[in-house]
C-alpha atoms as a PDB file:
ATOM      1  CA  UNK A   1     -61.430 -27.058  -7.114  1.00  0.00           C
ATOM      2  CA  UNK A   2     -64.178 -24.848  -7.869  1.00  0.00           C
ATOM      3  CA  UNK A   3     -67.149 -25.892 -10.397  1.00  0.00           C
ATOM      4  CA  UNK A   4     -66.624 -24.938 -14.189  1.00  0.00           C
ATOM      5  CA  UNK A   5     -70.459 -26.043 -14.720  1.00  0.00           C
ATOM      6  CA  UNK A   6     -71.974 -23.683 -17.231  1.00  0.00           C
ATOM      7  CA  UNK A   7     -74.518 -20.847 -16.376  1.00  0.00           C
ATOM      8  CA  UNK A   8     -78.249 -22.668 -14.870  1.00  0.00           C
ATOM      9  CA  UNK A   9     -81.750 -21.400 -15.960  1.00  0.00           C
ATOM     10  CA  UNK A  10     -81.687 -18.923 -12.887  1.00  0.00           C
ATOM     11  CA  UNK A  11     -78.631 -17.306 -14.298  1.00  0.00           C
ATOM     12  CA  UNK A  12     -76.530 -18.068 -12.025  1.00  0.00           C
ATOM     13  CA  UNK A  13     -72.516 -16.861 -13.234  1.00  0.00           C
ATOM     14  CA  UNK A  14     -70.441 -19.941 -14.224  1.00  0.00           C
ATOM     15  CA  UNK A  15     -67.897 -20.337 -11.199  1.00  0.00           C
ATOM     16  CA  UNK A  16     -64.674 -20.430 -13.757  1.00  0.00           C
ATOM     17  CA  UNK A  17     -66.041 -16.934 -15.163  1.00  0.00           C
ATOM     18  CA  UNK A  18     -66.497 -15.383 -11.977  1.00  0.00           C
ATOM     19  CA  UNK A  19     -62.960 -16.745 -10.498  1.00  0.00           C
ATOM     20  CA  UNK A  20     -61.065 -15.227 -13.622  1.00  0.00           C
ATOM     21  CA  UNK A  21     -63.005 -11.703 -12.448  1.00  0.00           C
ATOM     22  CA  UNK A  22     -61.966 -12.128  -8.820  1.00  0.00           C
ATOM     23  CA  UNK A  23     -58.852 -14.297  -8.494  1.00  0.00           C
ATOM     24  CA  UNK A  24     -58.369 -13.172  -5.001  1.00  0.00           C
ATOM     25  CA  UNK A  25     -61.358 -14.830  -3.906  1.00  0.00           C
ATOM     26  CA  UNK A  26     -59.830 -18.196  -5.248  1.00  0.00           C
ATOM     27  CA  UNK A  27     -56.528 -17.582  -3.435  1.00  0.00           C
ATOM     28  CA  UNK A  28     -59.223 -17.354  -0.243  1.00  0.00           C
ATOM     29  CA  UNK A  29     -60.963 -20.291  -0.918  1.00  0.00           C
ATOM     30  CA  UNK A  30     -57.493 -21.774  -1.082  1.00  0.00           C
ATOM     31  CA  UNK A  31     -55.933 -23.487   2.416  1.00  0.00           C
ATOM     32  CA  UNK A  32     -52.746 -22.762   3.787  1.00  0.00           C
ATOM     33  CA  UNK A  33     -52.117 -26.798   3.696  1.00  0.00           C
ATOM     34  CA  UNK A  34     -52.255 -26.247  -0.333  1.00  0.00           C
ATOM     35  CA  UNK A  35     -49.736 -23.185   0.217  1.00  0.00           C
ATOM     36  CA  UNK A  36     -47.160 -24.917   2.022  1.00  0.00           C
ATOM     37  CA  UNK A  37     -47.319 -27.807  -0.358  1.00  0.00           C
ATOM     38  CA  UNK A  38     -46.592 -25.989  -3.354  1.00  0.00           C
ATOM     39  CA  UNK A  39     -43.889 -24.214  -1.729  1.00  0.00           C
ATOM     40  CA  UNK A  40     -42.183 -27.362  -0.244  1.00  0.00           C
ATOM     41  CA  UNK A  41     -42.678 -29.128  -4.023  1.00  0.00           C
ATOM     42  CA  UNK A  42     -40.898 -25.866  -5.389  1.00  0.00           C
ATOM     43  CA  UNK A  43     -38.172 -25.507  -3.111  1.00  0.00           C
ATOM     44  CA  UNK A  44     -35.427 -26.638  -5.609  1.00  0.00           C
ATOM     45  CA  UNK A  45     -36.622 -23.828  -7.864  1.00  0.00           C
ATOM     46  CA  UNK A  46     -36.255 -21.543  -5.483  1.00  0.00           C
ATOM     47  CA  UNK A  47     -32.313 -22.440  -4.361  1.00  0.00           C
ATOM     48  CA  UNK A  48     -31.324 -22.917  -8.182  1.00  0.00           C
ATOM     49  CA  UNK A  49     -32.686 -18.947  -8.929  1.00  0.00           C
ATOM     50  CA  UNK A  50     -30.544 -18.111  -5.705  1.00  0.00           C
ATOM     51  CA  UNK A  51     -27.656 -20.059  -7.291  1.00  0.00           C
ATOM     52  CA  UNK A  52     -27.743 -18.741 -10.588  1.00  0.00           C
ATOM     53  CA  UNK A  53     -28.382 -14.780  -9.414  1.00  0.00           C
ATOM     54  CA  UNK A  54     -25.810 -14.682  -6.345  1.00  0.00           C
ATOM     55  CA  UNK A  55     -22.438 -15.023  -7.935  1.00  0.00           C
ATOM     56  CA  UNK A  56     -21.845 -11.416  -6.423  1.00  0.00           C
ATOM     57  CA  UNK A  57     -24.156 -12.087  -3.408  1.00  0.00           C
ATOM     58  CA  UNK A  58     -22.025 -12.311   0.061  1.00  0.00           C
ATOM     59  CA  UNK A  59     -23.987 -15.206   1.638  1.00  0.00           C
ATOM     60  CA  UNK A  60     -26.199 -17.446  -0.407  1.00  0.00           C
ATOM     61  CA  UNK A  61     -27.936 -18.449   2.693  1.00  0.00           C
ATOM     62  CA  UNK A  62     -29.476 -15.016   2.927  1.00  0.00           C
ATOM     63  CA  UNK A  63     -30.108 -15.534  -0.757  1.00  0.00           C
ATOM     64  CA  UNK A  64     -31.849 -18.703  -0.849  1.00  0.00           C
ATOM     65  CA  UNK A  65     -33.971 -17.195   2.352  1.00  0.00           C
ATOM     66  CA  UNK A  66     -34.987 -14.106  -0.437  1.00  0.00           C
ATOM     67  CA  UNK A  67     -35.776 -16.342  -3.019  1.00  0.00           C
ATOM     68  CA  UNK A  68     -38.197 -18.455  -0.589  1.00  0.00           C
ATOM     69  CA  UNK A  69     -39.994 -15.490   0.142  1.00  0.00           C
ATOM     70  CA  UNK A  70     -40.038 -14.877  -3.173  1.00  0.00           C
ATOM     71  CA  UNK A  71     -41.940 -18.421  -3.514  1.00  0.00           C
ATOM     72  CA  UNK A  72     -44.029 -17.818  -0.686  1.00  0.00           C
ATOM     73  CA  UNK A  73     -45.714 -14.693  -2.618  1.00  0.00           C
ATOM     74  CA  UNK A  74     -45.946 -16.762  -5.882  1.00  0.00           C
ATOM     75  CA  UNK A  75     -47.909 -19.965  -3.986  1.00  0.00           C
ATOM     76  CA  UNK A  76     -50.400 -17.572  -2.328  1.00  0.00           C
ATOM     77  CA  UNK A  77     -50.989 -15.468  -5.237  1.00  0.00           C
ATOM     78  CA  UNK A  78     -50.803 -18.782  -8.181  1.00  0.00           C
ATOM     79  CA  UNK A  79     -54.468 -19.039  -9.794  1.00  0.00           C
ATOM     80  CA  UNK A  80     -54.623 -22.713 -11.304  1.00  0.00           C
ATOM     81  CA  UNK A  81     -57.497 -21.666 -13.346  1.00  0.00           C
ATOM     82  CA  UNK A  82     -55.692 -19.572 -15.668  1.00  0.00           C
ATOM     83  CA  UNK A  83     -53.968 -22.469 -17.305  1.00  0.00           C
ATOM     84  CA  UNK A  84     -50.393 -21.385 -16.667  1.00  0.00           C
ATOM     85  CA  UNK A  85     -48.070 -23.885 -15.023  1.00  0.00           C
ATOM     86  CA  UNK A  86     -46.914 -23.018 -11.300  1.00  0.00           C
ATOM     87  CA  UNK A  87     -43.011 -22.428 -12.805  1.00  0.00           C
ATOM     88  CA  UNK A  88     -43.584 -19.981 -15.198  1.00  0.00           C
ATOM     89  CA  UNK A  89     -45.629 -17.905 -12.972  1.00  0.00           C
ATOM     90  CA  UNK A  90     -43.372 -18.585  -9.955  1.00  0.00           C
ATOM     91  CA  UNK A  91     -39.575 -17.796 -12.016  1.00  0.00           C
ATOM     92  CA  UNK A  92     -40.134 -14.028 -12.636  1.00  0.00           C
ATOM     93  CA  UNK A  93     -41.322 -13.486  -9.285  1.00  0.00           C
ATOM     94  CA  UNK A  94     -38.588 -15.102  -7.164  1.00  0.00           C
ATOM     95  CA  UNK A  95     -35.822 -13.793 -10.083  1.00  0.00           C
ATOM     96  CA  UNK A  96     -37.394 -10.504  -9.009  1.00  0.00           C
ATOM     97  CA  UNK A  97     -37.652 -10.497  -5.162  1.00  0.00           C
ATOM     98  CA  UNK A  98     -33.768 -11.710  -5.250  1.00  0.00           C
ATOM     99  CA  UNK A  99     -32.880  -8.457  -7.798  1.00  0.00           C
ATOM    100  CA  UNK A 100     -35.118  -6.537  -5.773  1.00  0.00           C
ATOM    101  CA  UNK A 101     -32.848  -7.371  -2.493  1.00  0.00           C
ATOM    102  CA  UNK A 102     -29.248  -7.322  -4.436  1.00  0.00           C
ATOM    103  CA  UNK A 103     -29.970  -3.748  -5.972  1.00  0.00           C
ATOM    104  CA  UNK A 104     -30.774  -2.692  -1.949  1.00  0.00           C
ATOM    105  CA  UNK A 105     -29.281  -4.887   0.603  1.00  0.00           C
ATOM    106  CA  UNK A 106     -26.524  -6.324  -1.373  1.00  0.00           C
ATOM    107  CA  UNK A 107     -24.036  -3.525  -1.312  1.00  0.00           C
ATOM    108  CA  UNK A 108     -21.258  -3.453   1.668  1.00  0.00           C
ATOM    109  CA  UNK A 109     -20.735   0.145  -0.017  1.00  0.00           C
ATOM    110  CA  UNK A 110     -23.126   1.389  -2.275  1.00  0.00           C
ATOM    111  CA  UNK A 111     -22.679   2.982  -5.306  1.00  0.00           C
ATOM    112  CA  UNK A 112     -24.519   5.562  -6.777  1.00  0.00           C
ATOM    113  CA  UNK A 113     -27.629   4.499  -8.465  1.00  0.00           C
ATOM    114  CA  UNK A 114     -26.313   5.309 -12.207  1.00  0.00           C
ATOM    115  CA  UNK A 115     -23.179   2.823 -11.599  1.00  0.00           C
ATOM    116  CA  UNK A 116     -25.629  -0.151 -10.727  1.00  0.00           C
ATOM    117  CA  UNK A 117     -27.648   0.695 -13.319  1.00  0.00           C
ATOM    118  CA  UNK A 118     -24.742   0.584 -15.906  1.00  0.00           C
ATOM    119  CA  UNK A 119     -23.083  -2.185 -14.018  1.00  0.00           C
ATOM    120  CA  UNK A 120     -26.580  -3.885 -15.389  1.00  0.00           C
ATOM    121  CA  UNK A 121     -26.013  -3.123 -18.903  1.00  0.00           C
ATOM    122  CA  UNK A 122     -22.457  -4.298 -18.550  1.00  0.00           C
ATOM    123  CA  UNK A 123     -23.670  -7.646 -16.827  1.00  0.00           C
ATOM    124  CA  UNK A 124     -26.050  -7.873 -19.971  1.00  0.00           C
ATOM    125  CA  UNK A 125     -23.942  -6.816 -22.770  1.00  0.00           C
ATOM    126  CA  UNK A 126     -20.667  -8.879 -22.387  1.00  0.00           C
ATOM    127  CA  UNK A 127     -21.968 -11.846 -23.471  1.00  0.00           C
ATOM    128  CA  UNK A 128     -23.063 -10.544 -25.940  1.00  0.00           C
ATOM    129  CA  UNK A 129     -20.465  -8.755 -27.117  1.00  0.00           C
ATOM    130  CA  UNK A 130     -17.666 -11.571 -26.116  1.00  0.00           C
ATOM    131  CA  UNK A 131     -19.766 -13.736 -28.889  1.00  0.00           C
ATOM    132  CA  UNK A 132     -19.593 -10.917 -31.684  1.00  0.00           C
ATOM    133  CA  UNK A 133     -15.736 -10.015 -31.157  1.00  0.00           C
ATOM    134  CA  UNK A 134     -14.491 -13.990 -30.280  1.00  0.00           C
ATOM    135  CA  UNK A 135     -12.841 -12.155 -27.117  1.00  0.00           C
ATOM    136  CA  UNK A 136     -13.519 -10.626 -24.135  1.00  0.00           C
ATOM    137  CA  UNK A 137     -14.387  -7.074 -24.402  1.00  0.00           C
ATOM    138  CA  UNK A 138     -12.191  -4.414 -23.406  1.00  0.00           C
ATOM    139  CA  UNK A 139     -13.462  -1.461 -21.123  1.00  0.00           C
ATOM    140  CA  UNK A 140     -13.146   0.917 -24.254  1.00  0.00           C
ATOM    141  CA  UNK A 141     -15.631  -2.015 -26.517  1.00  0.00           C
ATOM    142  CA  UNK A 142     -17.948  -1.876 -23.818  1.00  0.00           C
ATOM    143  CA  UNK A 143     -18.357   1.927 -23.691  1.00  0.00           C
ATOM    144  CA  UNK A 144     -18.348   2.442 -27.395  1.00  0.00           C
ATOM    145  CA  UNK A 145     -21.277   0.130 -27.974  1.00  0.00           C
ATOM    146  CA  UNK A 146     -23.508   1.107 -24.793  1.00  0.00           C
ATOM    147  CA  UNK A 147     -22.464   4.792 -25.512  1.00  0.00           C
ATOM    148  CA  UNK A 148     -20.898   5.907 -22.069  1.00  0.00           C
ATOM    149  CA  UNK A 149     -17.719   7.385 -21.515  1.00  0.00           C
ATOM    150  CA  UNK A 150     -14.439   5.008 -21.029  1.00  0.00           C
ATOM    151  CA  UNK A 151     -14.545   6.299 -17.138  1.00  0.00           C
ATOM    152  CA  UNK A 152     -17.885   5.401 -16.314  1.00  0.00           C
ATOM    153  CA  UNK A 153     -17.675   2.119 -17.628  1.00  0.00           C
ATOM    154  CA  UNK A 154     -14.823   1.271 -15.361  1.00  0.00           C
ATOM    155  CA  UNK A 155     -16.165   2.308 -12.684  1.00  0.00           C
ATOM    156  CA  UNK A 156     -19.290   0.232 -13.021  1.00  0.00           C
ATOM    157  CA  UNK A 157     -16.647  -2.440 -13.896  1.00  0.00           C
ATOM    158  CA  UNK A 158     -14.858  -1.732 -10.156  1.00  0.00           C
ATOM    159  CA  UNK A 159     -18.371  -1.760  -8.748  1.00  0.00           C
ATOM    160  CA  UNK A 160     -18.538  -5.653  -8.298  1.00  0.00           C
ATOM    161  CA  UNK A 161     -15.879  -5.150  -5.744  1.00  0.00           C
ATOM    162  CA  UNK A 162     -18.435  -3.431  -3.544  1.00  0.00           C
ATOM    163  CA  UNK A 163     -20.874  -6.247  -3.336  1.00  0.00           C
ATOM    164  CA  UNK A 164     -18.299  -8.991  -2.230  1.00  0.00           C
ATOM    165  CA  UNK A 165     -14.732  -6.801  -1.040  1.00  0.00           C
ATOM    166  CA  UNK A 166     -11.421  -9.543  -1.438  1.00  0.00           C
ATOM    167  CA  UNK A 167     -10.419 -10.614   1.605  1.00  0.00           C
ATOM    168  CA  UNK A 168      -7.485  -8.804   3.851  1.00  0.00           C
ATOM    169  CA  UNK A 169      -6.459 -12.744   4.210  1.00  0.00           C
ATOM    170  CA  UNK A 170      -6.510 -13.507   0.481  1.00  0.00           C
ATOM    171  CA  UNK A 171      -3.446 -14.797  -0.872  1.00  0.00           C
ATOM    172  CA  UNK A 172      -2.405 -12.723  -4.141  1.00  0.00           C
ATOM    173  CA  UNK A 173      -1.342 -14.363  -7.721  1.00  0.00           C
ATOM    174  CA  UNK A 174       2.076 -15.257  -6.278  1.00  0.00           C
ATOM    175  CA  UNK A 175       2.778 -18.011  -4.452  1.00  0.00           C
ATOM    176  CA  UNK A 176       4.638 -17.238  -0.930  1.00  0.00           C
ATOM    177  CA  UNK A 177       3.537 -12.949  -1.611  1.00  0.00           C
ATOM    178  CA  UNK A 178       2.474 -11.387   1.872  1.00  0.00           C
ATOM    179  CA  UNK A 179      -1.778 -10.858   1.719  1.00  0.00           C
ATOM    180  CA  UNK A 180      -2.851  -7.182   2.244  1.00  0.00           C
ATOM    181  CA  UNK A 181      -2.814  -8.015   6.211  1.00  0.00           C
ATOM    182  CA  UNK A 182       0.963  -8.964   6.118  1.00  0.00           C
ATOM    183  CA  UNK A 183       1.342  -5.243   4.831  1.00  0.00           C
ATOM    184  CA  UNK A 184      -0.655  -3.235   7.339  1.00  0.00           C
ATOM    185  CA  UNK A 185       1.315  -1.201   9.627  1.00  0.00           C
ATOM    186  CA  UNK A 186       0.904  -2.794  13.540  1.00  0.00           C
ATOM    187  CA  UNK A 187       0.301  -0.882  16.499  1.00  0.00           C
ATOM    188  CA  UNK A 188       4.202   0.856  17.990  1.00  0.00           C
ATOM    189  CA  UNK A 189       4.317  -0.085  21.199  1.00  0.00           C
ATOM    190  CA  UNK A 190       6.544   2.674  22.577  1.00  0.00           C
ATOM    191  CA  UNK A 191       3.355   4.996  21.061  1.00  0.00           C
ATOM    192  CA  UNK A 192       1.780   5.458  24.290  1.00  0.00           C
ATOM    193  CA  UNK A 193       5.692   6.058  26.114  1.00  0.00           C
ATOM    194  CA  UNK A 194       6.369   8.402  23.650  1.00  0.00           C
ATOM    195  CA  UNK A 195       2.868  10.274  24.878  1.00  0.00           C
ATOM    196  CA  UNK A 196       3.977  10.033  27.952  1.00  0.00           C
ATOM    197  CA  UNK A 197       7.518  11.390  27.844  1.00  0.00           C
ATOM    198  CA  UNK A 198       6.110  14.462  25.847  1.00  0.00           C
ATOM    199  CA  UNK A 199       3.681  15.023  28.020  1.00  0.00           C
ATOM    200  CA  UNK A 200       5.739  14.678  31.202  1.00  0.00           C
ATOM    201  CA  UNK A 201       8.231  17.006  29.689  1.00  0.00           C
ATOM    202  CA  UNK A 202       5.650  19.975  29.520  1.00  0.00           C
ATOM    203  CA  UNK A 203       4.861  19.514  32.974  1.00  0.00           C
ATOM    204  CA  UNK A 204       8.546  19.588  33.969  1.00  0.00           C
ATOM    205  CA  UNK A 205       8.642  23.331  32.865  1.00  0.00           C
ATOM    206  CA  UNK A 206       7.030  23.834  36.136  1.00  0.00           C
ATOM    207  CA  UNK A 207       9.267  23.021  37.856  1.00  0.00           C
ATOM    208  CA  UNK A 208      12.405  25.265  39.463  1.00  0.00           C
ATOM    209  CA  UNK A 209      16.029  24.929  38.213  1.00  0.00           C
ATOM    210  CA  UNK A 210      16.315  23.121  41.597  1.00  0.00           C
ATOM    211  CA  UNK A 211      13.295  20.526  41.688  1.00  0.00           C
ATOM    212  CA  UNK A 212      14.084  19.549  37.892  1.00  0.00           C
ATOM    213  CA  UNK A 213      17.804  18.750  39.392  1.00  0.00           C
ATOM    214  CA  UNK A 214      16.892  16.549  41.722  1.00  0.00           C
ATOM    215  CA  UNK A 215      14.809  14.822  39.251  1.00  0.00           C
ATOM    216  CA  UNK A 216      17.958  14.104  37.209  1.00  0.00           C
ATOM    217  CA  UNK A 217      19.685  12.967  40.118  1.00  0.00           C
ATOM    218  CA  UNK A 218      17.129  10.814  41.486  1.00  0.00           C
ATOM    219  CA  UNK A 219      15.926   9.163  37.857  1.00  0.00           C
ATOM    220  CA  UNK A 220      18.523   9.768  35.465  1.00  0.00           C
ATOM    221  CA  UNK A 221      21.983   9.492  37.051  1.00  0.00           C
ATOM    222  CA  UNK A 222      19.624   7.156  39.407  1.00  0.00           C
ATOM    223  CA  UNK A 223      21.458   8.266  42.999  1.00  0.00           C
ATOM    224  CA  UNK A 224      20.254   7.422  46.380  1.00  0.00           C
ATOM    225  CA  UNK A 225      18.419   9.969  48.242  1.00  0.00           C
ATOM    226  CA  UNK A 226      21.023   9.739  50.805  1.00  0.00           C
ATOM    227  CA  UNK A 227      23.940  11.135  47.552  1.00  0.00           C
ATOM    228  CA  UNK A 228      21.750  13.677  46.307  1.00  0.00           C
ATOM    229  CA  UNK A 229      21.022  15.047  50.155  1.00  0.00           C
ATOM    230  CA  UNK A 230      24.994  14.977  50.207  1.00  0.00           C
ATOM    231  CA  UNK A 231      25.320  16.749  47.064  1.00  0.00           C
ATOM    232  CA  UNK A 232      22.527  19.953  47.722  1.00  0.00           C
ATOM    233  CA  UNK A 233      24.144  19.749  51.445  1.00  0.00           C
ATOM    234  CA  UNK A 234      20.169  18.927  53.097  1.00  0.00           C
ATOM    235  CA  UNK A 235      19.516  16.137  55.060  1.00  0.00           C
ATOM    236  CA  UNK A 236      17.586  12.720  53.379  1.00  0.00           C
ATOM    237  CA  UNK A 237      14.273  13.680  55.110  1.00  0.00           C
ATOM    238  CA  UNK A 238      14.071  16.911  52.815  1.00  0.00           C
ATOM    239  CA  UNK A 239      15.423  15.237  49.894  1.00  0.00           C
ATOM    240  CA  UNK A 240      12.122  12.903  50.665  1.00  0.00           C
ATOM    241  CA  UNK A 241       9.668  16.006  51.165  1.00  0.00           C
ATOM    242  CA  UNK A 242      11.042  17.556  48.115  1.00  0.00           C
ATOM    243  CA  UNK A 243      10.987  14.739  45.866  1.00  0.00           C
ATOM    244  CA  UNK A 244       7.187  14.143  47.078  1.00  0.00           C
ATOM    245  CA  UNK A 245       6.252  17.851  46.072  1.00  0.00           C
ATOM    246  CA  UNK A 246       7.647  17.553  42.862  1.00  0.00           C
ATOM    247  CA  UNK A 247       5.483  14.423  42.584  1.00  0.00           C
ATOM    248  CA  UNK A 248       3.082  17.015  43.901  1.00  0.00           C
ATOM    249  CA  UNK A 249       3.188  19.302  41.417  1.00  0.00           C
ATOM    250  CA  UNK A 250       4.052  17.102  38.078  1.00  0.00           C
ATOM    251  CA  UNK A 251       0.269  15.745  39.026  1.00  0.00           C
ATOM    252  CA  UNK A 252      -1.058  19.211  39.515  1.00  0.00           C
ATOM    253  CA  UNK A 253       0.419  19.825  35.600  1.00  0.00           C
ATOM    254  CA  UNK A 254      -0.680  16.666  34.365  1.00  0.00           C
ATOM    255  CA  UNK A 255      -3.988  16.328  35.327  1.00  0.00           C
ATOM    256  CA  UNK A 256      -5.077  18.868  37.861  1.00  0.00           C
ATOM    257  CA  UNK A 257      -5.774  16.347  40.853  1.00  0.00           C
ATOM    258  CA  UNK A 258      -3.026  17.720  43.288  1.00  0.00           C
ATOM    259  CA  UNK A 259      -4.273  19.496  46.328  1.00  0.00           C
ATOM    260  CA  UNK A 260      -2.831  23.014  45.394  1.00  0.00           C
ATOM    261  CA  UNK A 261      -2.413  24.230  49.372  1.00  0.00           C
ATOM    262  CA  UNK A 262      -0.769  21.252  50.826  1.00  0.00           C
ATOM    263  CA  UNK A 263       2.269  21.675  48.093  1.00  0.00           C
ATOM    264  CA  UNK A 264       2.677  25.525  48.236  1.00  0.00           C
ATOM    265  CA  UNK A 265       3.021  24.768  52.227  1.00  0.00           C
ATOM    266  CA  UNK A 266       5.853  21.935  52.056  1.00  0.00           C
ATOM    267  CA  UNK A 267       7.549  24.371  49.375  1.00  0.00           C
ATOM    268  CA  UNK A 268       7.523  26.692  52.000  1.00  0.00           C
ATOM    269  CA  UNK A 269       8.311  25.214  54.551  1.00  0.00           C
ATOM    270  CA  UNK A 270      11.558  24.080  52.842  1.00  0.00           C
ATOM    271  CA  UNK A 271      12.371  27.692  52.015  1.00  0.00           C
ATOM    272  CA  UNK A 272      11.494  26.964  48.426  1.00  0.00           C
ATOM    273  CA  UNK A 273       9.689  29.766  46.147  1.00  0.00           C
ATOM    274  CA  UNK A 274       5.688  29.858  46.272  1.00  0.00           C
ATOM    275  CA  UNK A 275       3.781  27.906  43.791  1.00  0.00           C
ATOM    276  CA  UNK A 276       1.517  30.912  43.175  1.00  0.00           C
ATOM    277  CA  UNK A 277       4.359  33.305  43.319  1.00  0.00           C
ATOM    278  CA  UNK A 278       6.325  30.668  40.818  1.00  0.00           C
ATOM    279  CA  UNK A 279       3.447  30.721  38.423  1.00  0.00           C
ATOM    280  CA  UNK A 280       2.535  34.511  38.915  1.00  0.00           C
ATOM    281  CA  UNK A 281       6.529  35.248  37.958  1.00  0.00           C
END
């Protein structure tokens, strides 16, 4: 603790005089040890301001953690000498360090900066105004005595929801009632069939009044290649070579990977039409 012996005959400053003129130099003279020991005596402060000031606050861990650092700044920047008591100097500035990270990390979505501050006024003036009335203060009450219009005031009202959002698992006022969950639409499974099927109808259109035949035979009607050889009067080995060019050329349609020259010569060779000449028609 630093001398408070008054001024000797060389004029030296009294110590207390010169450490009200340059706190900073007592913080210095100050040891960390002394720090950390005011902040460990203080840490129950420090959770009740967290307690008090996070009713909207999504995790009070990350709260308490603010109002810490909050404590931290008031231990190293305390000066003893004044004659204040370590609480009253260390209350406003945890209290602020916790508003300070509510107003800008609290938010999961943020308002606009005139609906917190109103939401502020709100949070300040409904006590108030519940004790004039004997009830709890309607929307309308609240805007006619802060003088904002009915819509602004309910949306600062609504704005609480963005600091802590309900649950999709909450359960609602009635008992047994589905949550918000139970009502969201699932993913149809037949979504990605039905992509399919559309898409594997455009590609059909490439295909001749013969080739899309055979298709109906083959997975449709679901006939041997053997029946559907006896039906177009060919033998099973071209029923086989033309069921692998339409294969051929559904790929080609669907997603370009067919090898363009190998189909146009097995259509060909069966006497069918040209690809190119197919397409150029």
């Amino acid at each position: 603790m630093p001398s408070t012996s008054p001024a000797t005959s060389t004029g030296t400053v009294p110590t207390v005089l010169h450490a009200r003129t340059a706190p900073s130099r007592i913080a210095a003279r100050r040891t960390q040890d002394d720090v950390d020991a005011l902040v460990l005596s203080h840490l129950g402060v420090a959770t009740a301001i967290a307690r008090r000031l996070g009713g909207a606050c999504r995790d009070l861990g990350d709260l308490e953690q603010v109002a810490c650092v909050g404590l931290l700044k008031a231990a190293r920047r305390f000066d003893p000498l004044r004659g204040d008591q370590f609480v009253s100097y260390a209350v406003p500035t945890i209290s602020g360090e916790i508003k300070r990270y509510l107003r800008d990390c609290g938010w999961v979505v943020r308002p606009p900066r005139d609906v917190q501050e109103l939401r502020g006024q709100l949070s300040r003036e409904i006590p108030r105004l519940s004790q004039a009335l004997g009830h709890e203060p309607s929307a309308r009450d609240l805007a006619t005595a802060l003088g904002h219009d009915l819509r602004s005031v309910q949306e600062a009202l609504g704005a609480h929801t963005s600091m802590r959002p309900l649950s999709l698992d909450t359960p609602p006022g009635d008992g047994g009632a589905p949550t918000a969950a139970d009502r969201l639409g699932a993913e149809d499974p037949g979504t990605d069939h039905a992509e399919d099927v559309v898409a594997l109808a455009g590609a059909c259109q490439a295909l001749t009044d013969r080739q899309r035949r055979i298709v109906y035979l083959r997975f449709y009607e679901e006939r041997s290649q053997q029946e559907i050889a006896q039906e177009l009067g060919v033998s099973q080995m071209q029923v086989s070579r033309l069921l692998r060019q339409i294969f051929a050329v559904l790929r080609e349609e669907l997603d370009g990977e067919t090898d363009e020259a190998d189909g146009r010569e097995e259509l060909e060779g069966l006497g069918a039409e040209p690809l190119g000449a197919r397409r150029a028609g």
